[in-house]
N, C-alpha and C. Protein backbone atom coordinates (compact mmCIF):
# COMPACT_ATOMS: atom_id res chain seq x y z
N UNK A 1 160.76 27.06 153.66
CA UNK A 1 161.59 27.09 152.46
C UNK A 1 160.93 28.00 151.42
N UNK A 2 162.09 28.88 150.91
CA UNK A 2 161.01 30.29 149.49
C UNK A 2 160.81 29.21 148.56
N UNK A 3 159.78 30.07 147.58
CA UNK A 3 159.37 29.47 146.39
C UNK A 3 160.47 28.67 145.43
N UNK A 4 161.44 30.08 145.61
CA UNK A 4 162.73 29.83 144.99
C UNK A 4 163.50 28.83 145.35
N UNK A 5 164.19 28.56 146.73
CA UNK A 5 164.89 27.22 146.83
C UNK A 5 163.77 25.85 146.51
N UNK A 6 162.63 26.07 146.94
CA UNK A 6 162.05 24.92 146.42
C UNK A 6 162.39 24.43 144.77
N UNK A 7 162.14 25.18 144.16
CA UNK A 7 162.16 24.98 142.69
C UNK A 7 163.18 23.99 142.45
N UNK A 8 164.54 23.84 143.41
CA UNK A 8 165.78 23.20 143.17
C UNK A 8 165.45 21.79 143.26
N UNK A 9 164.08 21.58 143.43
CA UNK A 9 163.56 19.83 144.00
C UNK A 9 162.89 19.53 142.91
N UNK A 10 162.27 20.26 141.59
CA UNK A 10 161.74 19.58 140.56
C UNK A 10 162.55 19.23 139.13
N UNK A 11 161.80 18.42 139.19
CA UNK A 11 162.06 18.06 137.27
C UNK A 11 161.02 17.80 136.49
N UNK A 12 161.32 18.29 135.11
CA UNK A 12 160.40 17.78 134.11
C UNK A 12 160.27 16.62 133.49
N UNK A 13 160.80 15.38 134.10
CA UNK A 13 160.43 14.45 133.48
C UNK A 13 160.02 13.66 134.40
N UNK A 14 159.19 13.47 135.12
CA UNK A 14 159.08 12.60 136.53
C UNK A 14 158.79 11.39 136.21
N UNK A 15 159.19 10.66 135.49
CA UNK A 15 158.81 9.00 135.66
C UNK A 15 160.35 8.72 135.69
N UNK A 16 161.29 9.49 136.02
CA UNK A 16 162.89 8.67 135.81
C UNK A 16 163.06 9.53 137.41
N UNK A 17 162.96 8.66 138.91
CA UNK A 17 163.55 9.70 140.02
C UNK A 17 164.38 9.75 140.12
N UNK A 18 166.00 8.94 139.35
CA UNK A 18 167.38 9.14 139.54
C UNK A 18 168.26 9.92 138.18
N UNK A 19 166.87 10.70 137.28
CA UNK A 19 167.46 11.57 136.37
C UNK A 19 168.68 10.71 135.24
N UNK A 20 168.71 9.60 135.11
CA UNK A 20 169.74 9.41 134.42
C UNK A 20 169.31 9.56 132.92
N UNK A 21 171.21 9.56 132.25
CA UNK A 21 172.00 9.56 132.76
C UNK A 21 173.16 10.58 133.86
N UNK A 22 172.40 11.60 133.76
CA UNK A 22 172.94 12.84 134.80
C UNK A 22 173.15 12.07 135.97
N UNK A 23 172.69 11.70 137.16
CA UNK A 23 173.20 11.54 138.22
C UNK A 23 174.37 10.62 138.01
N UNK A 24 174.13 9.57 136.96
CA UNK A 24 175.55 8.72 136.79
C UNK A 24 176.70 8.84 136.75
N UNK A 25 176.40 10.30 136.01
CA UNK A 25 177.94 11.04 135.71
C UNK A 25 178.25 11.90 136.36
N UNK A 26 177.93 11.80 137.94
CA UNK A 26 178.09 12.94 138.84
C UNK A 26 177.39 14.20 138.85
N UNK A 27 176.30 14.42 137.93
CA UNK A 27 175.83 15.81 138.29
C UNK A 27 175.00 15.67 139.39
N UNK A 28 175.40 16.94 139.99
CA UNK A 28 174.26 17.14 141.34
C UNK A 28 173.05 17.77 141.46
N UNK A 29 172.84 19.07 139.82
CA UNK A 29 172.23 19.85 140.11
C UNK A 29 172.00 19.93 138.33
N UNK A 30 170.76 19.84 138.03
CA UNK A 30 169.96 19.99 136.75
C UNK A 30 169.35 20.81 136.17
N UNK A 31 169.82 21.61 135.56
CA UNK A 31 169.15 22.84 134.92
C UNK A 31 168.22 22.51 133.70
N UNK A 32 167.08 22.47 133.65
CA UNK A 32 166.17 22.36 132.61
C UNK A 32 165.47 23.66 132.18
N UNK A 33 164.98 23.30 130.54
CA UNK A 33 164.79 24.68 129.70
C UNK A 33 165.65 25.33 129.41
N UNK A 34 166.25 24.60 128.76
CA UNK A 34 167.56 25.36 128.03
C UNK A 34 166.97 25.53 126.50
N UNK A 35 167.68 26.33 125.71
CA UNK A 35 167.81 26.80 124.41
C UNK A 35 166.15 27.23 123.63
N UNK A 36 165.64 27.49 125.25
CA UNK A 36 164.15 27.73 124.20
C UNK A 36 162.95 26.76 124.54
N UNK A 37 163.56 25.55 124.78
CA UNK A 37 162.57 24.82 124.91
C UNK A 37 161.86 24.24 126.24
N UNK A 38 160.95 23.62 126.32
CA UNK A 38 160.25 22.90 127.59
C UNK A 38 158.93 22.38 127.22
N UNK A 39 158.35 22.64 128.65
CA UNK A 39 156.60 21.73 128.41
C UNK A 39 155.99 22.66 129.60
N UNK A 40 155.90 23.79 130.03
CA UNK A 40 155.52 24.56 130.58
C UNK A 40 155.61 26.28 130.31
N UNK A 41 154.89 27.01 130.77
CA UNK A 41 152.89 26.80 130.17
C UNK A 41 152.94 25.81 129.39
N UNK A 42 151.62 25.13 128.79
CA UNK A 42 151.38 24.31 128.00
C UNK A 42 149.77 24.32 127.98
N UNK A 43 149.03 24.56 127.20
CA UNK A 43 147.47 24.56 126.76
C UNK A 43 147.01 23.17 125.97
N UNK A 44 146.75 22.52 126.40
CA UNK A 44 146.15 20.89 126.24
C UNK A 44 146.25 21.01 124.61
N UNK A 45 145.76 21.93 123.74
CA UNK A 45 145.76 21.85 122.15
C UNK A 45 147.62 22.23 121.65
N UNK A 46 148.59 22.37 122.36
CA UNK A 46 149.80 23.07 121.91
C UNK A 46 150.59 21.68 122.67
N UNK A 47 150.17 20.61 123.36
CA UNK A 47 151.36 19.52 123.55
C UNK A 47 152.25 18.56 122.52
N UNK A 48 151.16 18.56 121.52
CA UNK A 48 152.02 18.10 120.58
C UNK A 48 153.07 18.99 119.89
N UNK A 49 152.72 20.51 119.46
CA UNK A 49 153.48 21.29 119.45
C UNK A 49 154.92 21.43 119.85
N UNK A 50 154.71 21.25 121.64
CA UNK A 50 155.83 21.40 122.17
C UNK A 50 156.92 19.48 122.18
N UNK A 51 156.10 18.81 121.79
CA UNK A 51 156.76 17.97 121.66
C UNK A 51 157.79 17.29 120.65
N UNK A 52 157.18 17.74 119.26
CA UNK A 52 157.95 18.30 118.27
C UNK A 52 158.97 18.84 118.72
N UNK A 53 158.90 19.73 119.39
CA UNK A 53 159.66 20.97 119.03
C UNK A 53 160.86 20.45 120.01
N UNK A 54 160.60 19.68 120.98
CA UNK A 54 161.93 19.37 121.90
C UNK A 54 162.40 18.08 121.30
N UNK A 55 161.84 17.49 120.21
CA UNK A 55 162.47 16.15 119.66
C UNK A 55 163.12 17.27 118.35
N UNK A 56 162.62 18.03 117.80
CA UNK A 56 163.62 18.68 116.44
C UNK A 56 164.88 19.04 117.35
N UNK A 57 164.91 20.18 118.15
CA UNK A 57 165.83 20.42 118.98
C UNK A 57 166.60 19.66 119.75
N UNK A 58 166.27 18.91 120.59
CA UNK A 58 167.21 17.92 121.74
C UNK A 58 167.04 16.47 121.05
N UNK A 59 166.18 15.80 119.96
CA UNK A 59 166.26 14.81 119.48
C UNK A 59 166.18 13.86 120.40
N UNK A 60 165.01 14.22 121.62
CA UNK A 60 164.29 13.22 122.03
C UNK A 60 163.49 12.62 121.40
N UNK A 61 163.31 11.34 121.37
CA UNK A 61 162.06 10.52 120.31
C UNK A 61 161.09 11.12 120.48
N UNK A 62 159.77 11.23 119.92
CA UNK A 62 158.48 12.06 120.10
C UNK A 62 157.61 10.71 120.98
N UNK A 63 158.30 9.53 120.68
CA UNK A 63 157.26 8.24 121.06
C UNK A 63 157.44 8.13 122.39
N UNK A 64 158.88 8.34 122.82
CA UNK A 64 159.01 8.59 124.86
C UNK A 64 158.74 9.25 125.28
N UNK A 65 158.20 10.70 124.65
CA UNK A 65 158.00 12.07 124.94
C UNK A 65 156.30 11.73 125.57
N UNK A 66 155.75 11.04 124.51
CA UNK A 66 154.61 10.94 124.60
C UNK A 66 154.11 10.19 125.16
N UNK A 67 154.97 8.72 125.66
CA UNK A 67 154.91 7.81 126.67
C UNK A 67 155.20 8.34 128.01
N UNK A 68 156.04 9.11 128.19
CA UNK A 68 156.41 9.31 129.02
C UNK A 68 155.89 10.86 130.16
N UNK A 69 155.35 11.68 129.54
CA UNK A 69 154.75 12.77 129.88
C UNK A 69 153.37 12.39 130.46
N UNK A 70 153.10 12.83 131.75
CA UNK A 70 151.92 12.83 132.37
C UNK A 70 150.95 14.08 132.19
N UNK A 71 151.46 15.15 131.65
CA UNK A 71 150.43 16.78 131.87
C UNK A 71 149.62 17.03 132.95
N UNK A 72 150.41 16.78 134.14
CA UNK A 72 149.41 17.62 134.98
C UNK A 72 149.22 18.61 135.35
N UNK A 73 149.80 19.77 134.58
CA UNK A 73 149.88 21.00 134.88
C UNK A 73 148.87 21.49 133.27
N UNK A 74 148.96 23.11 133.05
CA UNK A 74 148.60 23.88 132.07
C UNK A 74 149.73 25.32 132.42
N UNK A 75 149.69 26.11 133.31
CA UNK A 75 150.57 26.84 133.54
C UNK A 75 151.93 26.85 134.22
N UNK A 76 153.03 27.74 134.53
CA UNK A 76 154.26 27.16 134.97
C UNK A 76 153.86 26.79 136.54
N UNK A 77 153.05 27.86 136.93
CA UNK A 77 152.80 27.80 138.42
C UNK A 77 152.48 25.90 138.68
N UNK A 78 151.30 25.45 137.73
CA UNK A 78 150.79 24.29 138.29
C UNK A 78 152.53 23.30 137.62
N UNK A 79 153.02 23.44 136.84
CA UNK A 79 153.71 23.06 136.28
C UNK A 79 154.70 22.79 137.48
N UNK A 80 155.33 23.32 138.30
CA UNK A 80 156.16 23.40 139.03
C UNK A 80 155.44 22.63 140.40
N UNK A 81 154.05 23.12 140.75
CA UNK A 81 153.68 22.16 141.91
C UNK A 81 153.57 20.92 141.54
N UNK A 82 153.17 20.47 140.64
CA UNK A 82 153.33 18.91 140.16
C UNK A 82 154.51 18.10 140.51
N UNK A 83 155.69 19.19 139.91
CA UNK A 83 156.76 18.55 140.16
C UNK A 83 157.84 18.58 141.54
N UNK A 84 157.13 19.53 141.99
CA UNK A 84 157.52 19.56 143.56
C UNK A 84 156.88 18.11 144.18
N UNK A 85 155.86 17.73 143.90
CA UNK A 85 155.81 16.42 144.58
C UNK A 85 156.47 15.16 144.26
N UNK A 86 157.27 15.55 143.74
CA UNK A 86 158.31 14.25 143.20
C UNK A 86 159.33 14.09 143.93
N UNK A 87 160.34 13.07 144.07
CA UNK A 87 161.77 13.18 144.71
C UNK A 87 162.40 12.58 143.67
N UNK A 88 163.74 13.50 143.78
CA UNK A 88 164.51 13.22 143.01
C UNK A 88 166.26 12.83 142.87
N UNK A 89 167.22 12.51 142.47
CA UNK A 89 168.37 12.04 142.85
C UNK A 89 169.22 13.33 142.71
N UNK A 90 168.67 14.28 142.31
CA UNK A 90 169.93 15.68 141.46
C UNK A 90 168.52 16.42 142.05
N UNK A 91 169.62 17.55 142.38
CA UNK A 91 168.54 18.97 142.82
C UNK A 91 168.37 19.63 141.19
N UNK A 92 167.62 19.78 140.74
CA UNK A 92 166.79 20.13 139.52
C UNK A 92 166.51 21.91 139.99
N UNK A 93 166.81 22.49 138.71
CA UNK A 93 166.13 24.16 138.27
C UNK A 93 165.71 24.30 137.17
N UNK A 94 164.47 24.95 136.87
CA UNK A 94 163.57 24.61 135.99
C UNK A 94 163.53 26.59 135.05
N UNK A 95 163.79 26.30 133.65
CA UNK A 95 163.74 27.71 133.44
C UNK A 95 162.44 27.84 132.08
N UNK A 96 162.00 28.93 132.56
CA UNK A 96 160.61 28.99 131.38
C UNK A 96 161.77 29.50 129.83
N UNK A 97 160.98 28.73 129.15
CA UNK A 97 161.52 28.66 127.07
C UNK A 97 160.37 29.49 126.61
N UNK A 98 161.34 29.92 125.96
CA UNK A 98 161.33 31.00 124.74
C UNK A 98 159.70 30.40 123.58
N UNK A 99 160.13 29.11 123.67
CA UNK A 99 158.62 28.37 122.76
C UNK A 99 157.69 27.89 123.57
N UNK A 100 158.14 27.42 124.76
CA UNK A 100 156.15 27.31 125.17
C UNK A 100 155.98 27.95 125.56
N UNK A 101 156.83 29.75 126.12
CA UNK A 101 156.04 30.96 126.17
C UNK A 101 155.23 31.70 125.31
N UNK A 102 155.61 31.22 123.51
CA UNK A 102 154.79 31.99 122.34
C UNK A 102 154.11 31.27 122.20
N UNK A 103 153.90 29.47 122.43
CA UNK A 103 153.00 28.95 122.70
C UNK A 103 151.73 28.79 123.07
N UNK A 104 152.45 29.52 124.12
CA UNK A 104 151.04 29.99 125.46
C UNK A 104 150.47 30.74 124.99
N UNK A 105 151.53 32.12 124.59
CA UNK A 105 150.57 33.38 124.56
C UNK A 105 149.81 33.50 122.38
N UNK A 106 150.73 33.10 121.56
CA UNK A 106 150.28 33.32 120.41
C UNK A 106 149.66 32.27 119.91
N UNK A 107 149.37 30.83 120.75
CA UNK A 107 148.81 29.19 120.30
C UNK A 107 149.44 28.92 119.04
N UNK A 108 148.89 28.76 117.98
CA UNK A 108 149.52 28.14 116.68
C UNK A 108 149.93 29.13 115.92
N UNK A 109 150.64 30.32 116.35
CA UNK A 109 151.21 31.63 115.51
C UNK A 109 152.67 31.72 116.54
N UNK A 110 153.06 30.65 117.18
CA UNK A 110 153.84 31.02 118.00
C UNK A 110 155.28 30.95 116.91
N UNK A 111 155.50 30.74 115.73
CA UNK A 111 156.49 31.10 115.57
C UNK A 111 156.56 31.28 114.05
N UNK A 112 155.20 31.98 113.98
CA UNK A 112 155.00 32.69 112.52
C UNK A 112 155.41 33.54 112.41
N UNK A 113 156.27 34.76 113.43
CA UNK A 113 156.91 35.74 112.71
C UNK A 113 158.45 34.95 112.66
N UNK A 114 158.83 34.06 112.75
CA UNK A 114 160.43 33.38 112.60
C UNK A 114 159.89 33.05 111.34
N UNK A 115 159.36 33.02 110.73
CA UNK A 115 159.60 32.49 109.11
C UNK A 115 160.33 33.42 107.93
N UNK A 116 160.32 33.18 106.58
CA UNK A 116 161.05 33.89 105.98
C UNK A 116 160.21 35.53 105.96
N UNK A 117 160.76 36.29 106.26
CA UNK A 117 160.06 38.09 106.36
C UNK A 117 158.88 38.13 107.29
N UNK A 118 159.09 36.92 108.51
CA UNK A 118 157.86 36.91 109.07
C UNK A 118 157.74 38.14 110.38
N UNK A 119 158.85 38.34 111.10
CA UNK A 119 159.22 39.44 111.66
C UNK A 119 158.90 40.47 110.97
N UNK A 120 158.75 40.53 109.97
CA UNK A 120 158.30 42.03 109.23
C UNK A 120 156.75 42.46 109.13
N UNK A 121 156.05 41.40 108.90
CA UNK A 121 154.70 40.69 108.18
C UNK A 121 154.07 40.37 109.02
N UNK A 122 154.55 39.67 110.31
CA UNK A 122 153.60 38.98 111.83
C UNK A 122 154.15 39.59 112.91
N UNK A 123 154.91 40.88 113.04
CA UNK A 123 155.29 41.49 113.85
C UNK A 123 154.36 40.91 115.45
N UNK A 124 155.09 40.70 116.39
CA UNK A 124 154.11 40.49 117.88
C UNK A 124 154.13 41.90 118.13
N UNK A 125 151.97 42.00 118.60
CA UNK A 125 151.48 43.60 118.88
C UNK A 125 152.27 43.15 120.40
N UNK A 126 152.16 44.78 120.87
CA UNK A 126 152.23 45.07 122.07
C UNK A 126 151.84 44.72 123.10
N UNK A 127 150.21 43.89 123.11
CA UNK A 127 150.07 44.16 123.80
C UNK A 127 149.91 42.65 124.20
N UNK A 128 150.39 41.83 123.57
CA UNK A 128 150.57 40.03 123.33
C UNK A 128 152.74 39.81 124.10
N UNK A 129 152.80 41.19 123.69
CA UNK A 129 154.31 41.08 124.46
C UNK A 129 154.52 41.43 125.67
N UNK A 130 153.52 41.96 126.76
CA UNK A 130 153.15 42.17 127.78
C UNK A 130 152.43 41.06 128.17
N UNK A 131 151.69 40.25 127.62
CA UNK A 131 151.01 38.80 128.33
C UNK A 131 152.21 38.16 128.08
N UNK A 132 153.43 38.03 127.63
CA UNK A 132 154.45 37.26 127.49
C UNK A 132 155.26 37.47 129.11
N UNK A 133 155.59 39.01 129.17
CA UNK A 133 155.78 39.51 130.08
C UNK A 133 155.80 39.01 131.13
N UNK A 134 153.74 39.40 131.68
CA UNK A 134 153.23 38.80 132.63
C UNK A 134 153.49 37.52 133.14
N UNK A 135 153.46 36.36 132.20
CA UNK A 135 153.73 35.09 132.25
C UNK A 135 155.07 35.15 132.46
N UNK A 136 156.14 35.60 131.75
CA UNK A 136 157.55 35.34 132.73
C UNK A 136 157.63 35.57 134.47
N UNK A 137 157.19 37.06 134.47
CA UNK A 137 157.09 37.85 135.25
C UNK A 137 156.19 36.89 137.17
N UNK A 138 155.28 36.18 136.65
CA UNK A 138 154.84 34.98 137.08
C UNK A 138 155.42 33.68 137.38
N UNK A 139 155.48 33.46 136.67
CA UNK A 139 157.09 32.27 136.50
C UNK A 139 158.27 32.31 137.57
N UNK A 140 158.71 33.66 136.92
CA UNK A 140 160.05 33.64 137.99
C UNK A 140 159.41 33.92 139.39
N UNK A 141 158.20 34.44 139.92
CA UNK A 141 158.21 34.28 141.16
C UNK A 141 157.37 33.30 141.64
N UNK A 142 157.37 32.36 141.14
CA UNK A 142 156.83 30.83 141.98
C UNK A 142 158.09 30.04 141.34
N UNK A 143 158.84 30.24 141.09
CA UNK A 143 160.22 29.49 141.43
C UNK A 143 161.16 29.31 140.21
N UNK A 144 160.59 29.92 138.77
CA UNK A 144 161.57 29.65 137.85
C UNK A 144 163.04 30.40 138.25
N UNK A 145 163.87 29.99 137.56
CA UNK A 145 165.01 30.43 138.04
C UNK A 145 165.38 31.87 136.74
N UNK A 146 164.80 31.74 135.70
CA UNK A 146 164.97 32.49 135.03
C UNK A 146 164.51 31.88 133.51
N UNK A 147 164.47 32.75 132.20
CA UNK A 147 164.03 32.68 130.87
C UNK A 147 165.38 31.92 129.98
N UNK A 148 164.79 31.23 129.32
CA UNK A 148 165.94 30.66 127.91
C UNK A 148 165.16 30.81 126.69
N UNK A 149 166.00 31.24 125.90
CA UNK A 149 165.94 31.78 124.27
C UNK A 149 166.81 30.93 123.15
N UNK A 150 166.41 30.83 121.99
CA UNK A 150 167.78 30.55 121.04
C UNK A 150 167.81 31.96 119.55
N UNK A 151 168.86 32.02 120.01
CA UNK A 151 168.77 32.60 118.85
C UNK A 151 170.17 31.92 117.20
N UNK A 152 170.24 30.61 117.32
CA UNK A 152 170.79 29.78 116.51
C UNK A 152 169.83 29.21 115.70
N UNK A 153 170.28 29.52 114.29
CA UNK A 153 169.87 29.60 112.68
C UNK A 153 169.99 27.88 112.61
N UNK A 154 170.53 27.20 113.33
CA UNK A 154 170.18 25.47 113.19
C UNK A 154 169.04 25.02 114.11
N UNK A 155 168.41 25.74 115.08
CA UNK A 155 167.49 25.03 115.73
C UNK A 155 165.87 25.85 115.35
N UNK A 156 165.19 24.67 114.88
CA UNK A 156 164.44 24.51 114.03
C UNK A 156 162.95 23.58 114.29
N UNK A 157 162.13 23.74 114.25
CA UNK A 157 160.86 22.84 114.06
C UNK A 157 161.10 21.55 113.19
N UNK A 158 160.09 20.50 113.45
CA UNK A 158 160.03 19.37 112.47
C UNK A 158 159.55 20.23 110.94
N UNK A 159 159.19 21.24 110.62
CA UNK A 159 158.68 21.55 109.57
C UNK A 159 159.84 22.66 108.99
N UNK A 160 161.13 22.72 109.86
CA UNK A 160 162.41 23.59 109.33
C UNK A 160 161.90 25.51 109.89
N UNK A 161 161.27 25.38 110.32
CA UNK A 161 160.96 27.10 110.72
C UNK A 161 161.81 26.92 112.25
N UNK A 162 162.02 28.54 112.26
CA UNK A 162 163.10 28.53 113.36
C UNK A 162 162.62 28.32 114.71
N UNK A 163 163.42 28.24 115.84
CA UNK A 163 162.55 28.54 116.81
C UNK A 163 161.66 29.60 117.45
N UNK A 164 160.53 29.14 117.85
CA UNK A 164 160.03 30.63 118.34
C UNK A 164 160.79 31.72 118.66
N UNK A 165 160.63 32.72 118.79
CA UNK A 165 161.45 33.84 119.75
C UNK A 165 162.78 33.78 118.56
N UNK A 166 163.09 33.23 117.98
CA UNK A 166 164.41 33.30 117.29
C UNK A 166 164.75 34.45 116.28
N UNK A 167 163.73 35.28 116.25
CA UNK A 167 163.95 36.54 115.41
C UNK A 167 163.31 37.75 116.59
N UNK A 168 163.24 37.30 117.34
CA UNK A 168 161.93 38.04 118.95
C UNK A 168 162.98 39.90 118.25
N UNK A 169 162.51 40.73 118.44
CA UNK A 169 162.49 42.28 118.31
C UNK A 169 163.25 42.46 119.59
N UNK A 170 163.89 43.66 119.42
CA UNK A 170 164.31 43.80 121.02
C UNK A 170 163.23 44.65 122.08
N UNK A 171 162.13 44.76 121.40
CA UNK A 171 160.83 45.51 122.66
C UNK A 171 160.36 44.16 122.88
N UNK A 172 160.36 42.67 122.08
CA UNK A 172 159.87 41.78 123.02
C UNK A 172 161.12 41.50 124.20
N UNK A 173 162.55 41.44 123.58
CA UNK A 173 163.64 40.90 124.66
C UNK A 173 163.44 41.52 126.07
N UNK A 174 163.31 43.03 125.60
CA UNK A 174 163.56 44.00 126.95
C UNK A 174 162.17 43.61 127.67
N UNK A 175 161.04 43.22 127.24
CA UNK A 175 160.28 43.48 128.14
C UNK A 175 160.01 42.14 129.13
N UNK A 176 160.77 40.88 128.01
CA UNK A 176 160.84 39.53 129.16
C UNK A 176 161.80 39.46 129.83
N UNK A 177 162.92 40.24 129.73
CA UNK A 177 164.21 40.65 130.56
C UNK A 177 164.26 41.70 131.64
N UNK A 178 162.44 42.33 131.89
CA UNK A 178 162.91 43.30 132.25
C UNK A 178 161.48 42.39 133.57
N UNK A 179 161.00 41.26 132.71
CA UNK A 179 159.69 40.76 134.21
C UNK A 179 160.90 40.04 135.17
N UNK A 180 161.69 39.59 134.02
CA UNK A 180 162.32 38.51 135.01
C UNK A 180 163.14 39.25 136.45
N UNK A 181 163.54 40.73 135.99
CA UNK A 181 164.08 41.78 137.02
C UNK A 181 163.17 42.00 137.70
N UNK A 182 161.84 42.34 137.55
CA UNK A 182 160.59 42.71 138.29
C UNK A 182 160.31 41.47 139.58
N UNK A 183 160.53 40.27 138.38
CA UNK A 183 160.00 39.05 139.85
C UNK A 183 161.03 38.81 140.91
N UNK A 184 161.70 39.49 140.58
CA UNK A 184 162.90 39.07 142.03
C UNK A 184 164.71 38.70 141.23
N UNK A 185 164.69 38.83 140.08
CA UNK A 185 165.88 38.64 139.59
C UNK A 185 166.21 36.87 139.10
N UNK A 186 167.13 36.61 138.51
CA UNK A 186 167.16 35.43 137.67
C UNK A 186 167.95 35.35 136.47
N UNK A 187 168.14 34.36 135.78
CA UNK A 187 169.34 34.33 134.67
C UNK A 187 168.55 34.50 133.33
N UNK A 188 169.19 34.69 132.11
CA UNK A 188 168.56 34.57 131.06
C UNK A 188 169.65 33.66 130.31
N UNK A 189 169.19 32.57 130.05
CA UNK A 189 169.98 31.61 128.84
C UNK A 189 169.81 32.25 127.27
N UNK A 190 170.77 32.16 126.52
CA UNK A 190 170.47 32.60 124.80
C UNK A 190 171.82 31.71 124.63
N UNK A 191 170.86 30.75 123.55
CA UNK A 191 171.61 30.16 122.35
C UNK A 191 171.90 30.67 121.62
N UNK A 192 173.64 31.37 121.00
CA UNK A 192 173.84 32.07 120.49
C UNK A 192 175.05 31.42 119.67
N UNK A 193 175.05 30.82 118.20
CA UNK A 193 175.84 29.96 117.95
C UNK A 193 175.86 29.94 116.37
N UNK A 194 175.53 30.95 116.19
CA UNK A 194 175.33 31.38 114.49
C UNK A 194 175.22 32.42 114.24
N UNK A 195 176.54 33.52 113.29
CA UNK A 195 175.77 34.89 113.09
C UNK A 195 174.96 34.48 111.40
N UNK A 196 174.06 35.45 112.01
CA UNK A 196 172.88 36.06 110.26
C UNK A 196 172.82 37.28 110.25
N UNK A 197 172.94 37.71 109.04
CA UNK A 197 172.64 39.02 108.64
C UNK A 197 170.97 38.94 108.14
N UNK A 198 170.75 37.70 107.69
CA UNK A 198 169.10 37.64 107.31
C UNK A 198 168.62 36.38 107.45
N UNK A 199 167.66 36.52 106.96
CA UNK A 199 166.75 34.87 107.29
C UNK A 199 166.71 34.38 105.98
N UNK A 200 167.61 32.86 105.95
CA UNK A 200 168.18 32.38 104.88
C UNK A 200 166.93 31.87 103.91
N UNK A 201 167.30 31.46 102.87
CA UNK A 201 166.26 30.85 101.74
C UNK A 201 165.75 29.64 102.50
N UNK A 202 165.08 28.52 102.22
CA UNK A 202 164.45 27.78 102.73
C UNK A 202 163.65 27.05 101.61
């Protein structure tokens, strides 16, 4: 079996093996990492980070998040073998986010240029958008199915800053759009659900 159909056997939450409420309601097949977010990469000092960040966004409690998460991974690669040893009720696809990729690569600057003129002021160098790259580029070939982004002016940190990647340049877009073509091909998710002309007061 490729890397790739395997991937269809994990999930990120492994203490629930019948996924509910999804399998209840008939789904067969689970797409996780949507709108940006997840828990892979993840660097032992950035879990709380990412845990925030999927309770501001998906308004999971932070207290089940934290009960409930084992970390046995640090990168997507280990991230994904972890969860290959699980069984599960719904075939699961797992897609690397937009925030624990700036996570990974910028640690606690991961979404200092989304602030007000922060894209202007914290521009990501070049050569931090190529380790972004790499890490997609990685990803999609040990089994992600592909990258998710948001670029919606309501999804936000516990502290109201946007999501990572939510102002991303288009030399960062093209160049994580262009690993995910490199590793073998794959989807790109974007939350796209608000126009801006600028980055509002705050």
């Amino acid at each position: 079996m490729s890397q790739r159909s395997r991937a269809l056997t994990r999930s990120p939450l492994p203490q629930d093996p019948y996924l509910t409420p999804s399998s209840n309601s008939g789904v067969t097949t689970c797409i996780m990492g949507n709108c940006g977010v997840g828990f892979a990469p993840c660097a032992e000092s950035r879990r709380e980070f990412l845990i925030n960040l999927v309770e501001a966004i998906e308004d999971v409690p932070g207290t089940a998040l934290h009960e409930g998460m084992k970390w046995e991974w640090e990168t997507f690669e280990e991230y994904l073998d972890a969860l290959s040893r699980k069984s599960y009720a719904c075939d699961v696809a797992a897609m690397i986010g937009h925030g624990p990729l700036r996570a990974w690569v910028l640690g606690e600057n991961a979404n200092v240029a989304d602030t007000h003129q922060g894209h202007k002021e914290h521009a990501i160098p070049p050569d931090l958008i190529e380790k972004m790259a790499t890490t997609v580029r990685n990803s999609v070939a040990a089994g992600a199915i592909g990258f998710s982004t948001s670029r919606a002016i309501y999804h936000r940190d516990m502290a109201g800053v946007l999501m990572p990647g939510t102002l991303a340049s288009a030399t960062e877009m093209r160049a994580l759009l262009m690993a995910i073509s490199e590793a073998g091909g794959g989807v790109c998710k974007t939350a796209i659900l608000s126009r801006f002309a600028c980055y509002p007061s705050r």
